[in-house]
PDB file of N, CA and C in Angstrom:
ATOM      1  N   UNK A   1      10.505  -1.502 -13.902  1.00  0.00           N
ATOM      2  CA  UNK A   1       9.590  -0.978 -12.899  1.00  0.00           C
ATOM      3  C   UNK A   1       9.548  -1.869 -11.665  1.00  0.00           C
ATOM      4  N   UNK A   2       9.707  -3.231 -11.739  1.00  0.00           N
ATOM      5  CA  UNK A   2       9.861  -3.914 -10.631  1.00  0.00           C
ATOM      6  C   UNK A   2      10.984  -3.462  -9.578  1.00  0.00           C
ATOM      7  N   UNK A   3      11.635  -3.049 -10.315  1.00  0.00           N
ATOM      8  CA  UNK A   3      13.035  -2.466  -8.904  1.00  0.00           C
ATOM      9  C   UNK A   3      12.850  -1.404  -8.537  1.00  0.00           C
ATOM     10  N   UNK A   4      12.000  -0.559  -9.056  1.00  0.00           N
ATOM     11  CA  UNK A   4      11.270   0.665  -8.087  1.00  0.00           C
ATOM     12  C   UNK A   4      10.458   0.321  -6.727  1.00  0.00           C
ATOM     13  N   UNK A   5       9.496  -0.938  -6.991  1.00  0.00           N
ATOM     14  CA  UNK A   5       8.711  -1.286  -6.341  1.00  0.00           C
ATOM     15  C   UNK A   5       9.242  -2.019  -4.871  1.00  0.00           C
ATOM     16  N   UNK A   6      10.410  -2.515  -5.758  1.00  0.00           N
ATOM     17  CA  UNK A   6      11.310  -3.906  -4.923  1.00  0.00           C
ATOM     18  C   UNK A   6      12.066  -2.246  -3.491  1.00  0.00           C
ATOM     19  N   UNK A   7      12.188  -1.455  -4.016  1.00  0.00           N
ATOM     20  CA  UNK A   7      12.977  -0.311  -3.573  1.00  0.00           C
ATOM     21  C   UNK A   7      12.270   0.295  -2.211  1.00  0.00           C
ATOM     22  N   UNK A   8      10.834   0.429  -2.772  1.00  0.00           N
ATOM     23  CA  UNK A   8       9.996   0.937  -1.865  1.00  0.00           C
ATOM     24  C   UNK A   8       9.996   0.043  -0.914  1.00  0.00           C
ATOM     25  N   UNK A   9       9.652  -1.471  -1.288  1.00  0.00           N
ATOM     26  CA  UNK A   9       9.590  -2.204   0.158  1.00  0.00           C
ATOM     27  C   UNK A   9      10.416  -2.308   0.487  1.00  0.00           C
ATOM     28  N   UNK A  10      11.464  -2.006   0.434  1.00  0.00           N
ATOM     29  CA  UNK A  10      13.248  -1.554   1.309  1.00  0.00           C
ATOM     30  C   UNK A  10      13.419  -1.020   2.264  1.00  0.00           C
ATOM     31  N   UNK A  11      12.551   0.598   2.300  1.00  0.00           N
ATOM     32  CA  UNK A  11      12.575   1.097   2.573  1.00  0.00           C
ATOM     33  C   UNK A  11      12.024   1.124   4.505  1.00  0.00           C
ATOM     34  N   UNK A  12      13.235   0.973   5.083  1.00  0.00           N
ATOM     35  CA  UNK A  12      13.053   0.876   6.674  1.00  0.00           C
ATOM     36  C   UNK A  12      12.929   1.926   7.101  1.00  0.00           C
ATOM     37  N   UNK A  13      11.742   2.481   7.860  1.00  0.00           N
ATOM     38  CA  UNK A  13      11.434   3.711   8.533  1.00  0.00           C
ATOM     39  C   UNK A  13      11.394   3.338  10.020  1.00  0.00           C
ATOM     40  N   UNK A  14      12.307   4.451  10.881  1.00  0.00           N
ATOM     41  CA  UNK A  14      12.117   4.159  12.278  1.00  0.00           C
ATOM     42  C   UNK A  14      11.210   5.170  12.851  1.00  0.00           C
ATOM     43  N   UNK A  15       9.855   5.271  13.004  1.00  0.00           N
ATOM     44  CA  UNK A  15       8.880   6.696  13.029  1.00  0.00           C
ATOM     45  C   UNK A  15       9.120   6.690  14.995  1.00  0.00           C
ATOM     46  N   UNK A  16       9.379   8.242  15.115  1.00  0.00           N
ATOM     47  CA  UNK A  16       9.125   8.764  16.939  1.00  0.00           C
ATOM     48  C   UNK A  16       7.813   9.651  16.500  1.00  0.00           C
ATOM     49  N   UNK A  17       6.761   9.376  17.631  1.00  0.00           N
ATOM     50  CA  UNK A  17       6.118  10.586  18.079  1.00  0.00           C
ATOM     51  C   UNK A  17       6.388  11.313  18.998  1.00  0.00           C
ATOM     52  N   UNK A  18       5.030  12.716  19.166  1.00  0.00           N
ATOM     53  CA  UNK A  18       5.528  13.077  20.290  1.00  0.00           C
ATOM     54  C   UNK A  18       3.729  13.124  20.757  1.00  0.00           C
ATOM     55  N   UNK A  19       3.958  12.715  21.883  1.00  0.00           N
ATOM     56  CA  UNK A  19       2.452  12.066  22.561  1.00  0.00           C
ATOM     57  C   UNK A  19       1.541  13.249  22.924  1.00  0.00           C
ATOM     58  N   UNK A  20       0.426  13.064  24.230  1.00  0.00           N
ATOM     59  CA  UNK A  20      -0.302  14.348  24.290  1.00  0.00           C
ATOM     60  C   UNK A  20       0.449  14.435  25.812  1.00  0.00           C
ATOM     61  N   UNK A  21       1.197  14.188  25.916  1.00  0.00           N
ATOM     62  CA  UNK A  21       2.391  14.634  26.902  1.00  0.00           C
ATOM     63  C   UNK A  21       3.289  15.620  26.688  1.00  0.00           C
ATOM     64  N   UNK A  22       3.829  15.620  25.379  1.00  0.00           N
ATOM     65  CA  UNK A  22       4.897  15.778  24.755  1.00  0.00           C
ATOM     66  C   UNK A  22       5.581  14.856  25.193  1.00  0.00           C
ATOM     67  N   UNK A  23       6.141  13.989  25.350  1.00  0.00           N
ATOM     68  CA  UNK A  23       7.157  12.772  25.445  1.00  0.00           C
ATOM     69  C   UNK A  23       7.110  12.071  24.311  1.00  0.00           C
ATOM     70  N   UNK A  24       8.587  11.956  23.515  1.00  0.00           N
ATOM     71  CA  UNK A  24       9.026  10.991  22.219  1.00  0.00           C
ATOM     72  C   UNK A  24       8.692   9.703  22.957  1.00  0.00           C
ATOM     73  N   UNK A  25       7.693   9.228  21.969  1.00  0.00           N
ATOM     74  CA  UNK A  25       7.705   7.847  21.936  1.00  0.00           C
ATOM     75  C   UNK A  25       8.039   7.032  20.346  1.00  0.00           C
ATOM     76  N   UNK A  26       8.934   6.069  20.615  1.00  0.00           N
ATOM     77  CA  UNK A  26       9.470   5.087  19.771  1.00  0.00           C
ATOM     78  C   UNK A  26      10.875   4.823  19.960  1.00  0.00           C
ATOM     79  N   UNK A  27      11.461   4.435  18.757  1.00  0.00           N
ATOM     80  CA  UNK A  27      10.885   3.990  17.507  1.00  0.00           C
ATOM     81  C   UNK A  27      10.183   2.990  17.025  1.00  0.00           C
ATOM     82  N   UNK A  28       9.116   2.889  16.012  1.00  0.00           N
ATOM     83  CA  UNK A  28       8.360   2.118  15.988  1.00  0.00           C
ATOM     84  C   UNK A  28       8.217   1.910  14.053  1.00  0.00           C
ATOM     85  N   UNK A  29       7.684   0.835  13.639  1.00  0.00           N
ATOM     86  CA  UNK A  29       7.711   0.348  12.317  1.00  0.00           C
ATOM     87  C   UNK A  29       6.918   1.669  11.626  1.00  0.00           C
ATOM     88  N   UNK A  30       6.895   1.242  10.169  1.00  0.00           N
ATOM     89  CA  UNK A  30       5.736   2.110   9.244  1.00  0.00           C
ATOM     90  C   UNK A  30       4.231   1.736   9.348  1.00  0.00           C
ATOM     91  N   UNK A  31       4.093  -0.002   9.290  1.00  0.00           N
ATOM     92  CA  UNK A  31       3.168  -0.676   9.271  1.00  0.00           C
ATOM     93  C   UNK A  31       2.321  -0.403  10.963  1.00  0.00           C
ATOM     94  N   UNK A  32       3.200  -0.412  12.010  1.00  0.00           N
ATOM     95  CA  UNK A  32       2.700  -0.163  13.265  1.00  0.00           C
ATOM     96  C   UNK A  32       2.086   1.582  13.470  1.00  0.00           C
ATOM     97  N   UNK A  33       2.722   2.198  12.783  1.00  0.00           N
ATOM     98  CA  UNK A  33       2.032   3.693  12.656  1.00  0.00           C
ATOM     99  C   UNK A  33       1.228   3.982  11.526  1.00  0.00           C
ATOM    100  N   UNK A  34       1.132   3.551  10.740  1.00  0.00           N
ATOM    101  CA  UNK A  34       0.278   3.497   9.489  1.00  0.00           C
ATOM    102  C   UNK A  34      -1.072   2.619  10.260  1.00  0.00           C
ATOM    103  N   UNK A  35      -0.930   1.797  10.986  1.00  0.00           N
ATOM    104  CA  UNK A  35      -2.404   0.966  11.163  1.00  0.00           C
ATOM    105  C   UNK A  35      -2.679   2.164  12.590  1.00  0.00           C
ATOM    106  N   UNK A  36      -2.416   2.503  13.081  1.00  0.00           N
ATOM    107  CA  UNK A  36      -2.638   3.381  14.454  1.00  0.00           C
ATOM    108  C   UNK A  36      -3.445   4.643  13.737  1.00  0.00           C
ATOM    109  N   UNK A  37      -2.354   5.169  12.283  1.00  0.00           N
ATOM    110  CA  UNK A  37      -2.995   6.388  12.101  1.00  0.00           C
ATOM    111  C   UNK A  37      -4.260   5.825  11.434  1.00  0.00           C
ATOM    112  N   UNK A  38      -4.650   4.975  10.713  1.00  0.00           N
ATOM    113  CA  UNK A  38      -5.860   4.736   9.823  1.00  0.00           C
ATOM    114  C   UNK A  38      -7.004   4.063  10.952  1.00  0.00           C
ATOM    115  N   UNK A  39      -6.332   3.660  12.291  1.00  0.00           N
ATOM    116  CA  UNK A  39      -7.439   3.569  13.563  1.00  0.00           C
ATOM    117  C   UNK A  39      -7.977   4.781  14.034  1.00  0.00           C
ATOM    118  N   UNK A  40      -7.438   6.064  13.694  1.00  0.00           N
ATOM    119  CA  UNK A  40      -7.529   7.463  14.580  1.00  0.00           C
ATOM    120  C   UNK A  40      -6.517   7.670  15.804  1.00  0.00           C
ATOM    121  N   UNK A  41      -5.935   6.855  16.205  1.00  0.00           N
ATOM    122  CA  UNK A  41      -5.139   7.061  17.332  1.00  0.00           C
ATOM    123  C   UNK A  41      -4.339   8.663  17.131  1.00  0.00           C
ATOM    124  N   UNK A  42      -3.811   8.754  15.879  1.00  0.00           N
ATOM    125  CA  UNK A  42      -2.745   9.867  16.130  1.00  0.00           C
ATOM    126  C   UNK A  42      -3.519  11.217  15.325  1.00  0.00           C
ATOM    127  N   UNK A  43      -4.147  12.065  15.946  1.00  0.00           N
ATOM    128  CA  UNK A  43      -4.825  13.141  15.179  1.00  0.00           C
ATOM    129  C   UNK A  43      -3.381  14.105  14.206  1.00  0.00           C
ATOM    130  N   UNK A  44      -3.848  14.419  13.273  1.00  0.00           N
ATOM    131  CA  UNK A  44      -3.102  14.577  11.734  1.00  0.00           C
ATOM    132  C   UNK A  44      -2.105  15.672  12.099  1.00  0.00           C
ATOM    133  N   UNK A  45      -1.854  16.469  13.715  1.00  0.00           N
ATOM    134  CA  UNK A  45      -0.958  17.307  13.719  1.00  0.00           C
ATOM    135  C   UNK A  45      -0.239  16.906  14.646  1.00  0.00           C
ATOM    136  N   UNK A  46       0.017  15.390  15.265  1.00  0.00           N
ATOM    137  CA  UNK A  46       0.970  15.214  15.495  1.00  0.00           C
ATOM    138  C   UNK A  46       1.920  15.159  14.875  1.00  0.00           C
ATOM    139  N   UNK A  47       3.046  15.027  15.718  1.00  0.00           N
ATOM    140  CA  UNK A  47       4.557  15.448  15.290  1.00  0.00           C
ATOM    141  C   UNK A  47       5.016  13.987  15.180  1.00  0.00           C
ATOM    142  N   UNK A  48       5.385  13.885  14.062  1.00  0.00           N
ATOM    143  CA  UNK A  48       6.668  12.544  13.763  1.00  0.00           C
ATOM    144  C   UNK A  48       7.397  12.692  12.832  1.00  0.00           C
ATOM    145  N   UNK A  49       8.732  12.217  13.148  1.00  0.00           N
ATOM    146  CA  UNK A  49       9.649  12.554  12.694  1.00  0.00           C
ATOM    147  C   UNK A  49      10.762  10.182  12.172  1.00  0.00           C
ATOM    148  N   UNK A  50      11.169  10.690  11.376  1.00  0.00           N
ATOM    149  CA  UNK A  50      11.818   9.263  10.781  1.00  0.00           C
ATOM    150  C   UNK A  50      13.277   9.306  10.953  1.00  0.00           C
ATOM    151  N   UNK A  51      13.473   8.522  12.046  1.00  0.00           N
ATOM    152  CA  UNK A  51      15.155   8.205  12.677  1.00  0.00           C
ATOM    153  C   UNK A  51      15.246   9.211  14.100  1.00  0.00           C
ATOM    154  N   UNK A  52      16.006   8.685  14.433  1.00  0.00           N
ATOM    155  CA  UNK A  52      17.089   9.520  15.722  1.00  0.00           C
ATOM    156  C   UNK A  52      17.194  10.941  15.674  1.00  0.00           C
ATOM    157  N   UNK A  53      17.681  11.308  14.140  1.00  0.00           N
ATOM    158  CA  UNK A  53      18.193  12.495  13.832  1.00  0.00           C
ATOM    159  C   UNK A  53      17.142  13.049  13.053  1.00  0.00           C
ATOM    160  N   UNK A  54      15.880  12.429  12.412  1.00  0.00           N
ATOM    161  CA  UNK A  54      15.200  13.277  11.753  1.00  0.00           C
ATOM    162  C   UNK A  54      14.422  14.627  12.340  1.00  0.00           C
ATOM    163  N   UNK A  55      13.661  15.001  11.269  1.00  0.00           N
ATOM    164  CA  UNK A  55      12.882  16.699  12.199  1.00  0.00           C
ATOM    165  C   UNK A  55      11.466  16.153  12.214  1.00  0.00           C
ATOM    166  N   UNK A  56      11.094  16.646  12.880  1.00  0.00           N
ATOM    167  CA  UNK A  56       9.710  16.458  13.491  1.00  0.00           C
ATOM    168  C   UNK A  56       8.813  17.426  12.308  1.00  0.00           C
ATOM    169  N   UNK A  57       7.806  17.129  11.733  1.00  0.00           N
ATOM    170  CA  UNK A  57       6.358  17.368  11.096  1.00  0.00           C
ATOM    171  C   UNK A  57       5.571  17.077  11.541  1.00  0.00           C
ATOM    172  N   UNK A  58       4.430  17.360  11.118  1.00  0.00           N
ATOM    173  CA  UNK A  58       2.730  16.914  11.420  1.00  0.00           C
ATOM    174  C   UNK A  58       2.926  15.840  10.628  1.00  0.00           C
ATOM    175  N   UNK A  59       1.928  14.772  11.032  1.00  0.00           N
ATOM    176  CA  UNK A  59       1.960  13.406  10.629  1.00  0.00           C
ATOM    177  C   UNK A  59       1.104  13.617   9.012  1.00  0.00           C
ATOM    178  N   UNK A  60       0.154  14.912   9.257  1.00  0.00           N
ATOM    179  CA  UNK A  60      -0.733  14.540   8.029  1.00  0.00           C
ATOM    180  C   UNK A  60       0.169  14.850   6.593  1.00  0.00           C
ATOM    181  N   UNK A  61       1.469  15.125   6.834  1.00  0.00           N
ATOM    182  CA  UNK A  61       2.089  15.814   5.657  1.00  0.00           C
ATOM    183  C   UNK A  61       3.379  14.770   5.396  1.00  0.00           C
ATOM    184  N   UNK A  62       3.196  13.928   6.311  1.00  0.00           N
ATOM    185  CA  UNK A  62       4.646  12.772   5.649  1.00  0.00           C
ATOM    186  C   UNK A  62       3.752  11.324   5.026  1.00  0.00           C
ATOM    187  N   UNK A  63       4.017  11.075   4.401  1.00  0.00           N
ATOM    188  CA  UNK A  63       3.620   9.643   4.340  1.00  0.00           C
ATOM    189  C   UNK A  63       4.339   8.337   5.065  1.00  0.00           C
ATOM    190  N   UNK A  64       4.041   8.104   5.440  1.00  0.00           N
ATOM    191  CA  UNK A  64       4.326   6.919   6.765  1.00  0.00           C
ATOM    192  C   UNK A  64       5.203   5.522   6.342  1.00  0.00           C
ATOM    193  N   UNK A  65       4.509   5.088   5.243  1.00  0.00           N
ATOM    194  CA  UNK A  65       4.827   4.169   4.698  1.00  0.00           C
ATOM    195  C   UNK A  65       6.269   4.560   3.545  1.00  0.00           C
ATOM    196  N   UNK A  66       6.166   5.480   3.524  1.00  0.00           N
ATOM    197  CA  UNK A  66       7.701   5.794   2.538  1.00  0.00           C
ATOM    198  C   UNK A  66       8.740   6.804   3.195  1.00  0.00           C
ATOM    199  N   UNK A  67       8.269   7.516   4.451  1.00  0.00           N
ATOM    200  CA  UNK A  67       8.929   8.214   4.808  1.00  0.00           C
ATOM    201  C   UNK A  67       8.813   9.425   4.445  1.00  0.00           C
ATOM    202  N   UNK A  68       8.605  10.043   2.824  1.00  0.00           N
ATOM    203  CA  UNK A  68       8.755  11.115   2.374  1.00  0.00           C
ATOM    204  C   UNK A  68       7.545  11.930   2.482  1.00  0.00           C
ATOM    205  N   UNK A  69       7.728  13.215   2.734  1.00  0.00           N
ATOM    206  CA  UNK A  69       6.789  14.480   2.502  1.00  0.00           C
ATOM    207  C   UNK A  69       5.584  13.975   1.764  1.00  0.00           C
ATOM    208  N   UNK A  70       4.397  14.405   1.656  1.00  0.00           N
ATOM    209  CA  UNK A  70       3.228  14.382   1.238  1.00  0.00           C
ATOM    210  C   UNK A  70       3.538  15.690  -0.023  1.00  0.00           C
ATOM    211  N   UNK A  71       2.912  15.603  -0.905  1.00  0.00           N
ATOM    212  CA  UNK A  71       3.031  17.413  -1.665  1.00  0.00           C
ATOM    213  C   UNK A  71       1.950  17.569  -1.381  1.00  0.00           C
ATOM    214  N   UNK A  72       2.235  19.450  -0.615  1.00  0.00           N
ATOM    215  CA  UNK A  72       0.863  20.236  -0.225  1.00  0.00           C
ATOM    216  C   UNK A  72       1.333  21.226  -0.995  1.00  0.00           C
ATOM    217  N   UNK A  73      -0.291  21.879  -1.285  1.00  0.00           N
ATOM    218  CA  UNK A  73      -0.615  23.098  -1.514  1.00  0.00           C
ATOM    219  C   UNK A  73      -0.097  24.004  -0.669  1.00  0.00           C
ATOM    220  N   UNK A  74      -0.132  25.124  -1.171  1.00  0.00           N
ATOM    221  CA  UNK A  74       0.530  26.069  -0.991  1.00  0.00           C
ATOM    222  C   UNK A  74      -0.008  26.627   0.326  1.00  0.00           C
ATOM    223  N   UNK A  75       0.523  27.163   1.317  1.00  0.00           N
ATOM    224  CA  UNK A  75      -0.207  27.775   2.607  1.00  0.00           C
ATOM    225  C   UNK A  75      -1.639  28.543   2.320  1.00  0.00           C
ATOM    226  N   UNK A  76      -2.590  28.209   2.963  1.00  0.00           N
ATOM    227  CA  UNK A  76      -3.924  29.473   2.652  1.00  0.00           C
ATOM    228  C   UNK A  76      -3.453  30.139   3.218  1.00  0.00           C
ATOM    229  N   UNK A  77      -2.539  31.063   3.377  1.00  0.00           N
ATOM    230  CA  UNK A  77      -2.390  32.487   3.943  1.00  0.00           C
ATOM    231  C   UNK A  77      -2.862  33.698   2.698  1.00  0.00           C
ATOM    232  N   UNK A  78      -3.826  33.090   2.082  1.00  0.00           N
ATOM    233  CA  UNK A  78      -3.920  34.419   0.641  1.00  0.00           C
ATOM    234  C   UNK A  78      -5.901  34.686   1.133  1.00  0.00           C
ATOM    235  N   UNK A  79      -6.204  34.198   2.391  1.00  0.00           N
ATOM    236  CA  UNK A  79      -7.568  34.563   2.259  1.00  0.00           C
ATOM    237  C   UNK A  79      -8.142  33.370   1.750  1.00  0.00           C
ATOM    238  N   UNK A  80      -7.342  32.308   1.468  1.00  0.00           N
ATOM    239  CA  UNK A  80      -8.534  31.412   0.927  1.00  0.00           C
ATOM    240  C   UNK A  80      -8.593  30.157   1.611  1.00  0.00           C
ATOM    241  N   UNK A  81      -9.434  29.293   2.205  1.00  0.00           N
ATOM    242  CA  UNK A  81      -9.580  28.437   3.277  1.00  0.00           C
ATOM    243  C   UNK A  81     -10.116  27.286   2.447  1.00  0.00           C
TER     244      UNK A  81
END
């Protein structure tokens, strides 16, 4: 289990936003967007995306610190909020 752990802190994320401009800004660390988002700076539907080439999401659905997707529930499009 230690080399899972050892794995995660490996893990180099280059995070871009996109501002209330729309203008990409970065790249910037995990730790530098992880302390911004837990200040409020980046409200949860901004767009960031991890690398050059990655795709852009809402911030509230990636996790920052690992890079990967958040698991969400399923869309409320069934009427239920």
């Amino acid at each position: 289990s230690s080399s899972l752990e050892e794995s995660k802190e490996k893990v180099m994320c280059q995070w871009y936003y996109v501002d209330q401009s729309g203008v990409v800004q970065g790249p910037f660390q995990s730790e530098q967007m992880s302390g911004w988002g837990q200040a409020g700076f980046f409200p949860n539907d901004t767009m960031v995306r991890n690398g050059e080439d990655g795709v852009f999401v809402e911030m509230g659905m990636v996790d920052l610190s690992t890079g990967t997707l958040k698991h969400v529930e399923e869309p409320a499009d069934h009427g239920i909020k």
